[in-house]
N, C-alpha and C. Protein backbone atom coordinates (compact mmCIF):
# COMPACT_ATOMS: atom_id res chain seq x y z
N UNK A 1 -182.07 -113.49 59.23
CA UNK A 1 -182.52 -114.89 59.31
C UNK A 1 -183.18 -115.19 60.66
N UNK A 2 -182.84 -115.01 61.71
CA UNK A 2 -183.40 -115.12 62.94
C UNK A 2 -184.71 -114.46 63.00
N UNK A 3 -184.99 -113.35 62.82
CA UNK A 3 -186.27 -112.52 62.83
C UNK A 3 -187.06 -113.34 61.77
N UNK A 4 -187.00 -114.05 61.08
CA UNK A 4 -187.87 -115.38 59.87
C UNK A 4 -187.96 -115.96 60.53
N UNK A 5 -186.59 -117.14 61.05
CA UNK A 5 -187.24 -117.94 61.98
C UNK A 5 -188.32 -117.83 63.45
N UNK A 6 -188.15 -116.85 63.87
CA UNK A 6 -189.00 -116.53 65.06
C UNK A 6 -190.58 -116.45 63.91
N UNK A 7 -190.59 -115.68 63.10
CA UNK A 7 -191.70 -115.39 62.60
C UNK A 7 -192.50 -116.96 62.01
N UNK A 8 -191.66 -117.65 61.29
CA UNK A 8 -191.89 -118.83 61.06
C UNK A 8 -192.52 -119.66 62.02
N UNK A 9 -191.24 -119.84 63.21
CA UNK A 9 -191.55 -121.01 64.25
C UNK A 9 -193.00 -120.52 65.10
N UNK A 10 -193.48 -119.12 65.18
CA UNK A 10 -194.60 -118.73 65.64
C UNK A 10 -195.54 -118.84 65.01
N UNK A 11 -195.62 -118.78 64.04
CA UNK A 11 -196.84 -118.84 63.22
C UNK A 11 -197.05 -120.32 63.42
N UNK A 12 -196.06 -121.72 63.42
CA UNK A 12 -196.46 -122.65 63.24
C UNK A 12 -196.69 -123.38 64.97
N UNK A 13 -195.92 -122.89 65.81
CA UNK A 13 -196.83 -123.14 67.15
C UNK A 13 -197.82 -122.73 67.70
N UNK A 14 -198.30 -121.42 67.08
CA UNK A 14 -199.40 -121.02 67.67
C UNK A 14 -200.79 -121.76 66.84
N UNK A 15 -200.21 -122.38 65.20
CA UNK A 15 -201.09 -123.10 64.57
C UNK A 15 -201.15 -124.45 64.78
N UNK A 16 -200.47 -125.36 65.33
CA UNK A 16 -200.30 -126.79 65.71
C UNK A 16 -199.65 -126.60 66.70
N UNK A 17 -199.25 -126.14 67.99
CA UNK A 17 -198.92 -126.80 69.01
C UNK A 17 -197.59 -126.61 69.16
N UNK A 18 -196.83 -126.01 70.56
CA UNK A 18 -195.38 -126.40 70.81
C UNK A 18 -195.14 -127.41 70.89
N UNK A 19 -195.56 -128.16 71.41
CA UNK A 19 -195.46 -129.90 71.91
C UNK A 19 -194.90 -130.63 69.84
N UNK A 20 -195.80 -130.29 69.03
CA UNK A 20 -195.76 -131.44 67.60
C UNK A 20 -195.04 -130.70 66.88
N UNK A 21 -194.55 -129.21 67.22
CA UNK A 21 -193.74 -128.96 65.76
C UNK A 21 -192.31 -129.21 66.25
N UNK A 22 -191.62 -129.69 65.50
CA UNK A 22 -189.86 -130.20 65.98
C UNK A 22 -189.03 -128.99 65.18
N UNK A 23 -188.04 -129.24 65.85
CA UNK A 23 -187.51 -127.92 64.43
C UNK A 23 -186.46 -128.16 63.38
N UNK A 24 -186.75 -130.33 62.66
CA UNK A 24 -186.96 -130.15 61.43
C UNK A 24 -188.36 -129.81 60.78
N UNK A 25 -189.24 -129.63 61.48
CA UNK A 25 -190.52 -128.78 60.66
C UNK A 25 -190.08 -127.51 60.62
N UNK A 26 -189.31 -126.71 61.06
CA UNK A 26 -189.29 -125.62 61.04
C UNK A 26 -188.11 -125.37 60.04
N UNK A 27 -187.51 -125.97 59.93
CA UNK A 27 -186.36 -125.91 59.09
C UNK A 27 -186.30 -126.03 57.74
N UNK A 28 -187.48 -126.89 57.67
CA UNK A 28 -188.18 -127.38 56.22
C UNK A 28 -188.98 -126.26 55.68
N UNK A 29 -189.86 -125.68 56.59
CA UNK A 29 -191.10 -124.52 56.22
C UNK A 29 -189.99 -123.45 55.78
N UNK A 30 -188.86 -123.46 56.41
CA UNK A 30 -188.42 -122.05 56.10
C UNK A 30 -187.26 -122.47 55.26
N UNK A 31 -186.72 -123.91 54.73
CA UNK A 31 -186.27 -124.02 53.67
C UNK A 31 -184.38 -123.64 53.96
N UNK A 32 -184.28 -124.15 54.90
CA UNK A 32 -183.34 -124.11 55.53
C UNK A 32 -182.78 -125.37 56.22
N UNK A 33 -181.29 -125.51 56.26
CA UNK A 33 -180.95 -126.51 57.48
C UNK A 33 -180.93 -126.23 58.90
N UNK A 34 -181.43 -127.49 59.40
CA UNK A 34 -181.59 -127.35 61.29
C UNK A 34 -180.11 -126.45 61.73
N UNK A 35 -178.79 -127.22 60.99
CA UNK A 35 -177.91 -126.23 61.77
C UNK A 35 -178.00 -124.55 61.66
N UNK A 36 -178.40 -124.13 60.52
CA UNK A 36 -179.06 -122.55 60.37
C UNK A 36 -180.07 -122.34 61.31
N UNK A 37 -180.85 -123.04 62.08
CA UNK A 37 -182.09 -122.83 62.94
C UNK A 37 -181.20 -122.61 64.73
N UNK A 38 -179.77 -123.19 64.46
CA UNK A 38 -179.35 -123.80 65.82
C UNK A 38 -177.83 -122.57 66.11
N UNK A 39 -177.49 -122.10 64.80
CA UNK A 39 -176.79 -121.30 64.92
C UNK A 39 -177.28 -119.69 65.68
N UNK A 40 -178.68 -119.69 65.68
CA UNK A 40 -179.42 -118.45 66.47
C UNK A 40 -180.57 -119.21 67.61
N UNK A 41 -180.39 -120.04 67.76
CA UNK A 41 -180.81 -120.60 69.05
C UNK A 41 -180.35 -122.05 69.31
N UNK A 42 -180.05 -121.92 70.61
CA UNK A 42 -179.16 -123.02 71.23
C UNK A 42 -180.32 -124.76 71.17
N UNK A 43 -181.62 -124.44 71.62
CA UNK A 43 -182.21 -125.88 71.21
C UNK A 43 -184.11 -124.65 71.34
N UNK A 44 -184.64 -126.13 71.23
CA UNK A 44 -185.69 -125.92 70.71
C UNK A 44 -186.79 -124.81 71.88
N UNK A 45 -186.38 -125.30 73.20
CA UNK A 45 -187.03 -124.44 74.48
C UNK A 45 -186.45 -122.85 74.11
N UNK A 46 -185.13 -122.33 73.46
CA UNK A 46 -184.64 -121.09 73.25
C UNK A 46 -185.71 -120.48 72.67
N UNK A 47 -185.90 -121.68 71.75
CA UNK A 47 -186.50 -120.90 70.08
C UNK A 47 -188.23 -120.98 70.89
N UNK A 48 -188.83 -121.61 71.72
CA UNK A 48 -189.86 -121.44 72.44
C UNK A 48 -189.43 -120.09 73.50
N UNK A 49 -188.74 -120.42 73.61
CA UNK A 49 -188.99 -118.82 74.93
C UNK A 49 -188.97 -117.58 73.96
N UNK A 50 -188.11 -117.48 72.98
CA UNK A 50 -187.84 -116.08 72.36
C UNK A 50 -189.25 -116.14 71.34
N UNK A 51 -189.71 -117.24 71.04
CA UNK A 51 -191.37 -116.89 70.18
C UNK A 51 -192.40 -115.85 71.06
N UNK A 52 -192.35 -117.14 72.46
CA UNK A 52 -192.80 -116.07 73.15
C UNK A 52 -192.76 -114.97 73.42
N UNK A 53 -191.80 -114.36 73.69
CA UNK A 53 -191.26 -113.13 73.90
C UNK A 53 -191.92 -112.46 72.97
N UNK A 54 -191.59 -112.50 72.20
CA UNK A 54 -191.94 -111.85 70.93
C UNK A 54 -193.49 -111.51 70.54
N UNK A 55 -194.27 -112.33 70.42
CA UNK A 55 -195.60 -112.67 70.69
C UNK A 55 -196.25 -112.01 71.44
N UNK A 56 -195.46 -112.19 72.71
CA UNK A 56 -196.15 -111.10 73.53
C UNK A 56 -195.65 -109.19 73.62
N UNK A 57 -194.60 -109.33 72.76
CA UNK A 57 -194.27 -107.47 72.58
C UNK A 57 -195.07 -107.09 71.60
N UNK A 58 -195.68 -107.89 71.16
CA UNK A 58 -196.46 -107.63 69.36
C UNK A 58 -198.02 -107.36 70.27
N UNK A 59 -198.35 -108.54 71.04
CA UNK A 59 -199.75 -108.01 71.76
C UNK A 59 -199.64 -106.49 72.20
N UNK A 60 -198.47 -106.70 73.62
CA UNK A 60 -198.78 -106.05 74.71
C UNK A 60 -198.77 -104.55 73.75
N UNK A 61 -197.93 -104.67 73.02
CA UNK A 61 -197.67 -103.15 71.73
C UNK A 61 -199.11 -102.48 70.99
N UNK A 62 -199.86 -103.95 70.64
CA UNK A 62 -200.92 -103.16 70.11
C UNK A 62 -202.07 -102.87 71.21
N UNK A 63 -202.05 -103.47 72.13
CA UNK A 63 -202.95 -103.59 73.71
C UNK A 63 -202.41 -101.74 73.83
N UNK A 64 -201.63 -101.41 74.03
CA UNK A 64 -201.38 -100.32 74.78
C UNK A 64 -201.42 -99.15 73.75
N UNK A 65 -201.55 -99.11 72.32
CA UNK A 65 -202.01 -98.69 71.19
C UNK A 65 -203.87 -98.29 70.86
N UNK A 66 -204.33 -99.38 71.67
CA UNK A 66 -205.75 -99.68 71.56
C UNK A 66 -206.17 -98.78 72.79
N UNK A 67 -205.45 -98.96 74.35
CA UNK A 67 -205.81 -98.15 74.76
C UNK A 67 -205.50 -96.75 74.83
N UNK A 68 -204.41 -96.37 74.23
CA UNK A 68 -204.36 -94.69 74.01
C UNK A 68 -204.91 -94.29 73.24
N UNK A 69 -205.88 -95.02 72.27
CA UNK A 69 -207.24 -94.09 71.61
C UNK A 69 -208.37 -93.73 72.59
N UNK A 70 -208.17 -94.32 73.69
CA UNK A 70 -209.01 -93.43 74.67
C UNK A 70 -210.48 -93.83 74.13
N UNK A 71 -210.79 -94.61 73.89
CA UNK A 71 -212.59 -95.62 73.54
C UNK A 71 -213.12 -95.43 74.63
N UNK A 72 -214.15 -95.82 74.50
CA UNK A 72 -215.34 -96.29 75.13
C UNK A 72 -214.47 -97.11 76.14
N UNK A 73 -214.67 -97.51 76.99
CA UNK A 73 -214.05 -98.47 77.68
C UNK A 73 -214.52 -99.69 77.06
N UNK A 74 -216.19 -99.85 76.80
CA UNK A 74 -216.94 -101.20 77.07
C UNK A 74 -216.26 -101.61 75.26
N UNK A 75 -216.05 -100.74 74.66
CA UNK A 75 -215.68 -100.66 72.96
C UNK A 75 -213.86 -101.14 73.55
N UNK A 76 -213.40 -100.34 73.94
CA UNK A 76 -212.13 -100.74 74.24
C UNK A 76 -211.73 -102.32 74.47
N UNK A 77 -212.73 -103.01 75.52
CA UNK A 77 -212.50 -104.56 75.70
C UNK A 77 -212.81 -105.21 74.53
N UNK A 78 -213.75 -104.86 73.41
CA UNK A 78 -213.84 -105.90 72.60
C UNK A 78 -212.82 -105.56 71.21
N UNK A 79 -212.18 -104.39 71.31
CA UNK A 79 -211.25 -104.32 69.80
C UNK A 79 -210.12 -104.75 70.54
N UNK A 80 -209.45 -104.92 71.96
CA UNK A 80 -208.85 -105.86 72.65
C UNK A 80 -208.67 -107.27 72.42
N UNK A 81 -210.14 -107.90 72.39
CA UNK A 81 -210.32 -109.34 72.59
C UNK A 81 -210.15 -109.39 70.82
N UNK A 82 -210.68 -108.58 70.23
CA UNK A 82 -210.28 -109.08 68.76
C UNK A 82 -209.11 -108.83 68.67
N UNK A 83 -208.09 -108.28 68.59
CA UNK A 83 -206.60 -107.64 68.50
C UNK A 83 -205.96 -108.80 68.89
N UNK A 84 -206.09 -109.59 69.85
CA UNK A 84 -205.64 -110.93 70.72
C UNK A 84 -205.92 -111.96 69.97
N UNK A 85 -207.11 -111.64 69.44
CA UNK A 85 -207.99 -113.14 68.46
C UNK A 85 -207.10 -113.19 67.27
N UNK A 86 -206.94 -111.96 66.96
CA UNK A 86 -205.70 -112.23 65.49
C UNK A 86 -204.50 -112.71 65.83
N UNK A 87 -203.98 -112.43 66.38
CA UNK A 87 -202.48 -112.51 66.52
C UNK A 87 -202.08 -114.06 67.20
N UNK A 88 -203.18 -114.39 67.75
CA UNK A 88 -203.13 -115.63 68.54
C UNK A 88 -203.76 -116.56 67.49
N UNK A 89 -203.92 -116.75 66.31
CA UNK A 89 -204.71 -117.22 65.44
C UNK A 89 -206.08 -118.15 66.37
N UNK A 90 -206.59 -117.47 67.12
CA UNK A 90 -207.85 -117.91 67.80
C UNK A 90 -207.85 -119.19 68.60
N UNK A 91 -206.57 -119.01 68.99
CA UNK A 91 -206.08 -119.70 69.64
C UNK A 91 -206.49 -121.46 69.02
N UNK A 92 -206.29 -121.67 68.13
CA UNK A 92 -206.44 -123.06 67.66
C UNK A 92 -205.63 -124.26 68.20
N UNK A 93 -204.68 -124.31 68.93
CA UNK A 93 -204.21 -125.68 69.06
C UNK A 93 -203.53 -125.16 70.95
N UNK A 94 -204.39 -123.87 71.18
CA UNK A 94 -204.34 -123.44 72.99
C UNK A 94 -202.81 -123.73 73.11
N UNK A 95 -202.30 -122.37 72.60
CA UNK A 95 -200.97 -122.51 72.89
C UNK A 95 -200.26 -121.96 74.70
N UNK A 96 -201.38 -121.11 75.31
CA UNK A 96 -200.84 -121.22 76.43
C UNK A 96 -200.72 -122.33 77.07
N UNK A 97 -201.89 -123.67 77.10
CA UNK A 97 -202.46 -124.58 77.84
C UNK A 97 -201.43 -125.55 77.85
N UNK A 98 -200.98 -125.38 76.24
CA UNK A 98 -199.50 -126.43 75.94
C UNK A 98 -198.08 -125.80 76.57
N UNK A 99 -197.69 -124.61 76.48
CA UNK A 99 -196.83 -123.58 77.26
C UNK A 99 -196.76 -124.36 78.87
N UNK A 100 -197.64 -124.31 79.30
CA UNK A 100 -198.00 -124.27 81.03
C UNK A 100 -197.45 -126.01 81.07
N UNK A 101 -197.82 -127.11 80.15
CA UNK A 101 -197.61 -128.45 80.56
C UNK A 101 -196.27 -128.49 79.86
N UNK A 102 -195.98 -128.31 79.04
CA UNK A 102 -194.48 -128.67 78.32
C UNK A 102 -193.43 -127.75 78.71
N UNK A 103 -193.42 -126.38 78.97
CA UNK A 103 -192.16 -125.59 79.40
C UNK A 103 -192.81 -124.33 80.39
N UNK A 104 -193.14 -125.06 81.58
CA UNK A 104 -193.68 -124.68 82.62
C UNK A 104 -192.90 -123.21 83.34
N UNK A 105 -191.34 -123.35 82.99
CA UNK A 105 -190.76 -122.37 83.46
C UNK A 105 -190.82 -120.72 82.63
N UNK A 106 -191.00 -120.94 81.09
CA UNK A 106 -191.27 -120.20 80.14
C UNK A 106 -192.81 -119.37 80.62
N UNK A 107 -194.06 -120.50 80.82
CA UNK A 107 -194.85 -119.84 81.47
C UNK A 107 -194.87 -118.97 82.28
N UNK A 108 -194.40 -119.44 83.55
CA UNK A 108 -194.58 -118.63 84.81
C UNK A 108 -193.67 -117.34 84.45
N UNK A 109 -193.50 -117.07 83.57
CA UNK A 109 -192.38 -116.12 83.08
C UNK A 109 -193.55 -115.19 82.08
N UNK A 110 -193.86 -115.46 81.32
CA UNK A 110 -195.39 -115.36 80.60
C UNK A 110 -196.61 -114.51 81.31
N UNK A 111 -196.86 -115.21 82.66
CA UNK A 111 -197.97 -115.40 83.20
C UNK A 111 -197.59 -113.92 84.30
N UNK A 112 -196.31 -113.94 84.60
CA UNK A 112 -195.78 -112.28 85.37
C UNK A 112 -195.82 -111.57 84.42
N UNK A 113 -195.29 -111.85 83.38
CA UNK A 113 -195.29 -110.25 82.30
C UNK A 113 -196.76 -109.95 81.88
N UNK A 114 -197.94 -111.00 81.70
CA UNK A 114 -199.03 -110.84 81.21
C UNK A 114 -199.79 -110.49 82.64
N UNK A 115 -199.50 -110.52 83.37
CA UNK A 115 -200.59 -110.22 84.99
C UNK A 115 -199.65 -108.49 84.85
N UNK A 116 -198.67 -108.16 84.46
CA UNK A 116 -198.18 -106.64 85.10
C UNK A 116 -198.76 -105.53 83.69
N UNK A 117 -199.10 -106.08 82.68
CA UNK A 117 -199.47 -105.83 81.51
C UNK A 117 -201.41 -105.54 81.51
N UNK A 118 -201.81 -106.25 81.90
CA UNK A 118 -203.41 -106.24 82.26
C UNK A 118 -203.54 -105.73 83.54
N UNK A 119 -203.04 -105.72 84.33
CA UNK A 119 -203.52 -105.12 85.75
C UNK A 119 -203.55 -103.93 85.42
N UNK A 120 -202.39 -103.32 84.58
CA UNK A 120 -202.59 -101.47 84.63
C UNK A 120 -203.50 -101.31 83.56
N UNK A 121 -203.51 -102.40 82.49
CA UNK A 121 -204.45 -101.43 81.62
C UNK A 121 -206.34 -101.50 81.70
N UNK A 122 -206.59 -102.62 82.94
CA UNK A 122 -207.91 -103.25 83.56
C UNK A 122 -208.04 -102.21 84.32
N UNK A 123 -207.25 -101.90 85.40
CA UNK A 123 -207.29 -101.39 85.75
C UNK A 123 -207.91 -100.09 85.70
N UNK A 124 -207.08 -98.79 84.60
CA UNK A 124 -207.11 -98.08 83.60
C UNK A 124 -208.71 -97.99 83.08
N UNK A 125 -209.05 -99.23 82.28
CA UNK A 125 -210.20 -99.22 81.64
C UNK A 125 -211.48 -99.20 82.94
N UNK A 126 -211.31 -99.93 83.93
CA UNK A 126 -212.39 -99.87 84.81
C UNK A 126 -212.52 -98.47 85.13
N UNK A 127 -211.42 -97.58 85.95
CA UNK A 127 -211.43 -96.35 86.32
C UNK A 127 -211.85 -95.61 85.66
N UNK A 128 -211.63 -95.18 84.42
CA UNK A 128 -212.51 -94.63 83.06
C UNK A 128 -214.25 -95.26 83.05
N UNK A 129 -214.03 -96.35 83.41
CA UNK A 129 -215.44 -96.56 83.07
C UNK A 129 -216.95 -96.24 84.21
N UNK A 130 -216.00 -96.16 85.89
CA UNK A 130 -216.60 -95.71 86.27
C UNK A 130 -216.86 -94.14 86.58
N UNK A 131 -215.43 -93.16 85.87
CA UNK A 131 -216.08 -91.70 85.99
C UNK A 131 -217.05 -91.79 84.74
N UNK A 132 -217.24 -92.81 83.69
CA UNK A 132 -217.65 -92.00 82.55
C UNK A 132 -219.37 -92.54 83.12
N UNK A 133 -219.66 -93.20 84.01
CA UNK A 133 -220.90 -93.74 84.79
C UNK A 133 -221.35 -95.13 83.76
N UNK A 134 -220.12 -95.81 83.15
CA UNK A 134 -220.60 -96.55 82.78
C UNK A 134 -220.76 -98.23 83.63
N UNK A 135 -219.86 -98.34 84.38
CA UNK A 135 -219.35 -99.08 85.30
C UNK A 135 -219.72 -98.69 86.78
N UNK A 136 -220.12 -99.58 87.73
CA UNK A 136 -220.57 -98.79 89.18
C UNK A 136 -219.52 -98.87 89.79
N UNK A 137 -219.89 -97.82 90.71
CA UNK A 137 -219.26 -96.96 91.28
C UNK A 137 -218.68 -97.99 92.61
N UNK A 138 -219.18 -98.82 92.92
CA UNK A 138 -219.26 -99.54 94.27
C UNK A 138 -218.43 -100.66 93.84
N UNK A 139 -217.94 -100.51 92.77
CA UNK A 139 -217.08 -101.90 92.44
C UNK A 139 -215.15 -101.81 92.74
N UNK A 140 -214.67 -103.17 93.46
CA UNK A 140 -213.58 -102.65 94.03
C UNK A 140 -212.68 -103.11 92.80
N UNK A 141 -211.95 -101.55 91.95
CA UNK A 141 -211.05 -102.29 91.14
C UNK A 141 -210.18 -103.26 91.10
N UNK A 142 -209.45 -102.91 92.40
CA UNK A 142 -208.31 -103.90 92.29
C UNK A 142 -208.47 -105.66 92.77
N UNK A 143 -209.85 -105.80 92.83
CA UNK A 143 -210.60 -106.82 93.00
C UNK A 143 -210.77 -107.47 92.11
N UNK A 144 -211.76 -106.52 90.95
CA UNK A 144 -212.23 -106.96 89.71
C UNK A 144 -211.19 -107.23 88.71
N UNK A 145 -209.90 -105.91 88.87
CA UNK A 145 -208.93 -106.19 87.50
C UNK A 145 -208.38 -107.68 87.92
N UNK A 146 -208.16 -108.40 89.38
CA UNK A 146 -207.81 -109.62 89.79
C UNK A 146 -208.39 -110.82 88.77
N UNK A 147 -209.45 -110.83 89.04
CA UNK A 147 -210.66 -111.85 88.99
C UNK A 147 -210.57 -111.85 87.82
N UNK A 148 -210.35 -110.55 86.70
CA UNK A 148 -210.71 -110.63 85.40
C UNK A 148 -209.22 -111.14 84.41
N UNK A 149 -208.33 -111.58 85.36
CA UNK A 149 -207.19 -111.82 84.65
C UNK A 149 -207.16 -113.62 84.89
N UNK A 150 -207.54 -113.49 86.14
CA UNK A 150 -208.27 -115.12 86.86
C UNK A 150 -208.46 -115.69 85.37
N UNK A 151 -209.91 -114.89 85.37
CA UNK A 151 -210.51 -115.77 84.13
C UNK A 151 -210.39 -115.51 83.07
N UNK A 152 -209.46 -114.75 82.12
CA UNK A 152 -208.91 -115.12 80.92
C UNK A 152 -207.69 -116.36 80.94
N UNK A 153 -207.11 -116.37 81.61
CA UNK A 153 -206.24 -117.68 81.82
C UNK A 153 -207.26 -119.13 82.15
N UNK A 154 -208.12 -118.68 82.93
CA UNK A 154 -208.94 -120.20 83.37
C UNK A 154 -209.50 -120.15 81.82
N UNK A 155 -210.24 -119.67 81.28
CA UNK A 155 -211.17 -120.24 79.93
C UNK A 155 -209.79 -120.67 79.10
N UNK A 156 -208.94 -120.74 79.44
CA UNK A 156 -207.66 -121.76 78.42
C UNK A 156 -207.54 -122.45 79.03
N UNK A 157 -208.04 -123.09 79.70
CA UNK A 157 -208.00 -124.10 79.93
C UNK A 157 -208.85 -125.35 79.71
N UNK A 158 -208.10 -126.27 78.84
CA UNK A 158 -208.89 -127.45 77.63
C UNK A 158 -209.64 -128.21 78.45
N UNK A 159 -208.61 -128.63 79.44
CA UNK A 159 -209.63 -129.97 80.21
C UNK A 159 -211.09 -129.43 80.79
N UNK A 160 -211.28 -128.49 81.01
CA UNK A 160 -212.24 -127.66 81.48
C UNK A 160 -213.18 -127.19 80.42
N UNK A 161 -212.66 -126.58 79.23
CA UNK A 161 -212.99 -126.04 78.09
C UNK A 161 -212.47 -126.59 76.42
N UNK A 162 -213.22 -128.20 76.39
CA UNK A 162 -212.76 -128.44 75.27
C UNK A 162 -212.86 -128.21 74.39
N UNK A 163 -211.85 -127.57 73.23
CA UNK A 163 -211.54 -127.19 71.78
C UNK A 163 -212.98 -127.56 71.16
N UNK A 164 -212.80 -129.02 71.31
CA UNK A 164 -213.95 -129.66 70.03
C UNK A 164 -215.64 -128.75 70.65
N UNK A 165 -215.71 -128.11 71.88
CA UNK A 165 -217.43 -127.58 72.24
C UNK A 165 -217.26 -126.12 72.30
N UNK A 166 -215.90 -125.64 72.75
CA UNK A 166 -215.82 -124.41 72.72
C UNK A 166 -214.92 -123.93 71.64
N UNK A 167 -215.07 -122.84 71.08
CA UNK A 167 -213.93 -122.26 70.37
C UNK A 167 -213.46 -120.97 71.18
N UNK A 168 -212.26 -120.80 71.00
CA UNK A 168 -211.85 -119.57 71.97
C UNK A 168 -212.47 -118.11 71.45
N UNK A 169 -212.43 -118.02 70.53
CA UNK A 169 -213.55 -116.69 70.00
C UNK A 169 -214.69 -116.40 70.80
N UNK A 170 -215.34 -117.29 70.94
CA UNK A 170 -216.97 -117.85 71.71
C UNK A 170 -216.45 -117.48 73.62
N UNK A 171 -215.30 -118.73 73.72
CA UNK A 171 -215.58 -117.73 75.09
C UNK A 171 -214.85 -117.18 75.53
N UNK A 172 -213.95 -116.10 74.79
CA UNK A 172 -214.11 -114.86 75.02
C UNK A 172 -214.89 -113.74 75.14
N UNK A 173 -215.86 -114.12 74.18
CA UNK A 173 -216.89 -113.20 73.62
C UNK A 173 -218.12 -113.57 75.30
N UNK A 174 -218.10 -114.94 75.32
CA UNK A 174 -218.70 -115.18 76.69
C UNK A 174 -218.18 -114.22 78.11
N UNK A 175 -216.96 -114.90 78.23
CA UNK A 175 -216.52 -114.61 79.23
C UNK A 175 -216.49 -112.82 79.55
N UNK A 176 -216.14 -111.98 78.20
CA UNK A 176 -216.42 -110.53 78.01
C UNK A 176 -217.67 -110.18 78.70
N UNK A 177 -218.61 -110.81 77.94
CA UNK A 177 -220.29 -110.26 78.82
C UNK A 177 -220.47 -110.67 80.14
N UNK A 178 -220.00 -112.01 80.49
CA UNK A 178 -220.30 -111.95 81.97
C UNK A 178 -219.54 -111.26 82.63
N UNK A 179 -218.09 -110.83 82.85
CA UNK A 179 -217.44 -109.49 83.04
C UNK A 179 -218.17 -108.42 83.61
N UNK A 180 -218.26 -108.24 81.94
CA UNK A 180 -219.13 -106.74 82.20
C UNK A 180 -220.15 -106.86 82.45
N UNK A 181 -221.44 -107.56 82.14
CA UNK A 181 -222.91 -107.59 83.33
C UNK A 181 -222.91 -107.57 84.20
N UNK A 182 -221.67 -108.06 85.31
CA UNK A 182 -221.43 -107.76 86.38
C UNK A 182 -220.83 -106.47 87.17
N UNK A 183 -220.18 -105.84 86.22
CA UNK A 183 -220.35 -104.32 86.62
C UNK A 183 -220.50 -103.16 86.11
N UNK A 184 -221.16 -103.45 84.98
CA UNK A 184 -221.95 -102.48 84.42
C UNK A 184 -223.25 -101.80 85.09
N UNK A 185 -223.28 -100.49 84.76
CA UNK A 185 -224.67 -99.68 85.51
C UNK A 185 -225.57 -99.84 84.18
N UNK A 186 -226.74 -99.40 84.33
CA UNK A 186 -227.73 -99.29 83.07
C UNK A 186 -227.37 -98.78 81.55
N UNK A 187 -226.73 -97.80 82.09
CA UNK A 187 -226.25 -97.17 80.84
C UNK A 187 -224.92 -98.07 80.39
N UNK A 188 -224.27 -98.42 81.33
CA UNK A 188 -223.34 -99.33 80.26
C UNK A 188 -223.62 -100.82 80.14
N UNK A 189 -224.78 -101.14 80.46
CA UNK A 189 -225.80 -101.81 79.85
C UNK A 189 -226.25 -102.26 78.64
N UNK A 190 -227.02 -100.71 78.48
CA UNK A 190 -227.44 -100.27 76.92
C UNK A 190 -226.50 -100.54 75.65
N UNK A 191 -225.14 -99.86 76.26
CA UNK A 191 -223.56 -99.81 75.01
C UNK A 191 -223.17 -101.26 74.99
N UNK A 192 -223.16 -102.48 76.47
CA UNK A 192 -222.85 -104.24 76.21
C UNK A 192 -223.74 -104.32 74.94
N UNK A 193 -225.08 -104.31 75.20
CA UNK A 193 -226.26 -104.73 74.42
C UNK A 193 -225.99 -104.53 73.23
N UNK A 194 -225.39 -103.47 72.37
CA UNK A 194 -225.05 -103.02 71.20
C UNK A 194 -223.71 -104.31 70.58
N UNK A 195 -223.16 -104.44 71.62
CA UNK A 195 -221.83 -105.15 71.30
C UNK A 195 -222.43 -106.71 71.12
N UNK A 196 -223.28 -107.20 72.33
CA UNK A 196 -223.45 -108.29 72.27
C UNK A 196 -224.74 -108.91 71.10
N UNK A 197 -225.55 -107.40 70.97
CA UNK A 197 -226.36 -107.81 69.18
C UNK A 197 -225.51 -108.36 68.38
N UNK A 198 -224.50 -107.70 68.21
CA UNK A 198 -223.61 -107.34 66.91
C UNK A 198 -223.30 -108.92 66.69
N UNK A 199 -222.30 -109.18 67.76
CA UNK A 199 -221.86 -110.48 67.90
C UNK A 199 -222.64 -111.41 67.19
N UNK A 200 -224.09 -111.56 67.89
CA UNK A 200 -224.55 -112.57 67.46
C UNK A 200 -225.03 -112.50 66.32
N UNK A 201 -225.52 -111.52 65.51
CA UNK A 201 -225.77 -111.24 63.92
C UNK A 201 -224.92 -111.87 62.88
């Protein structure tokens, strides 16, 4: 029963919002009483921290799956950003953005496991990308894997990036190319260009 409810209560915060689902919505979807919801978590921030949790062993699991096929690097970031796009249902109701204002402590908890999780595998992917000469050589990784974690957290951010002009698909797919145009050499140039046709087709 607990492994439902987590599965339940995630699917429906990451689709409407931690802030609006209560957990008689959750109790109802899964056809159950609140005290069955309360007997495996103590109140509603539990059943928010352990979604999370969870959420993120399911990413970071297939993230580190994606990169031991050993890709392309520049191929590697975008079956990444899609792998994220699913599981996060495209981020429709910006469930970090709501995370960070409603259970701020859950975040910063979030925001360490997701910075120790991307640093090695940015990391990882840059270093590959500049023996394979796709990436220059003059670029300081532990600079760039910084900056590039910067700004996947900043583009979630609504007040900045509203839902109704942006969709998170879009700028990811943005934020991906300016990334990499910035340190890509010619030749990994040529392989963006392939990715960023595709996209727009």
């Amino acid at each position: 029963m607990k492994d439902k409810i987590l599965e339940k209560a995630g699917e429906m915060f990451l689709n409407l919002g931690f802030k609006s689902v209560t957990m008689d919505d959750i109790a109802n979807e899964i056809g159950v009483s609140k005290k069955t919801i309360y007997i495996h978590f103590s109140n509603k921030t539990a059943l928010v921290n352990s979604v999370t949790l969870s959420v993120f062993e399911t990413i970071s699991g297939g993230i580190d799956l994606i990169c031991a096929l050993g890709k392309n690097p520049i191929e590697e970031l975008y079956e990444i950003k899609k792998f994220v796009m699913y599981h996060l249902k495209n981020d429709k109701s910006s469930p970090q953005y709501q995370l960070q204002k409603y259970y701020p402590k859950i975040y910063a908890t979030l925001k360490e496991k997701q910075f120790d999780v991307m640093q090695s595998c940015v990391i990882e992917n840059l270093t590959r990308g500049i023996e394979k000469g796709i990436y220059r050589a003059s670029i300081d990784v532990n600079f760039i894997s910084r900056i590039y974690f910067h700004g996947v957290l900043g583009i979630k951010d609504i007040d900045l990036f509203p839902l109704q002009q942006f969709s998170m698909n879009n700028l990811m797919d943005f934020f991906l190319e300016y990334h990499l145009r910035g340190i890509c050499t010619e030749k990994g140039i040529l392989i963006l260009n392939q990715f960023t046709t595709t996209n727009q087709s």
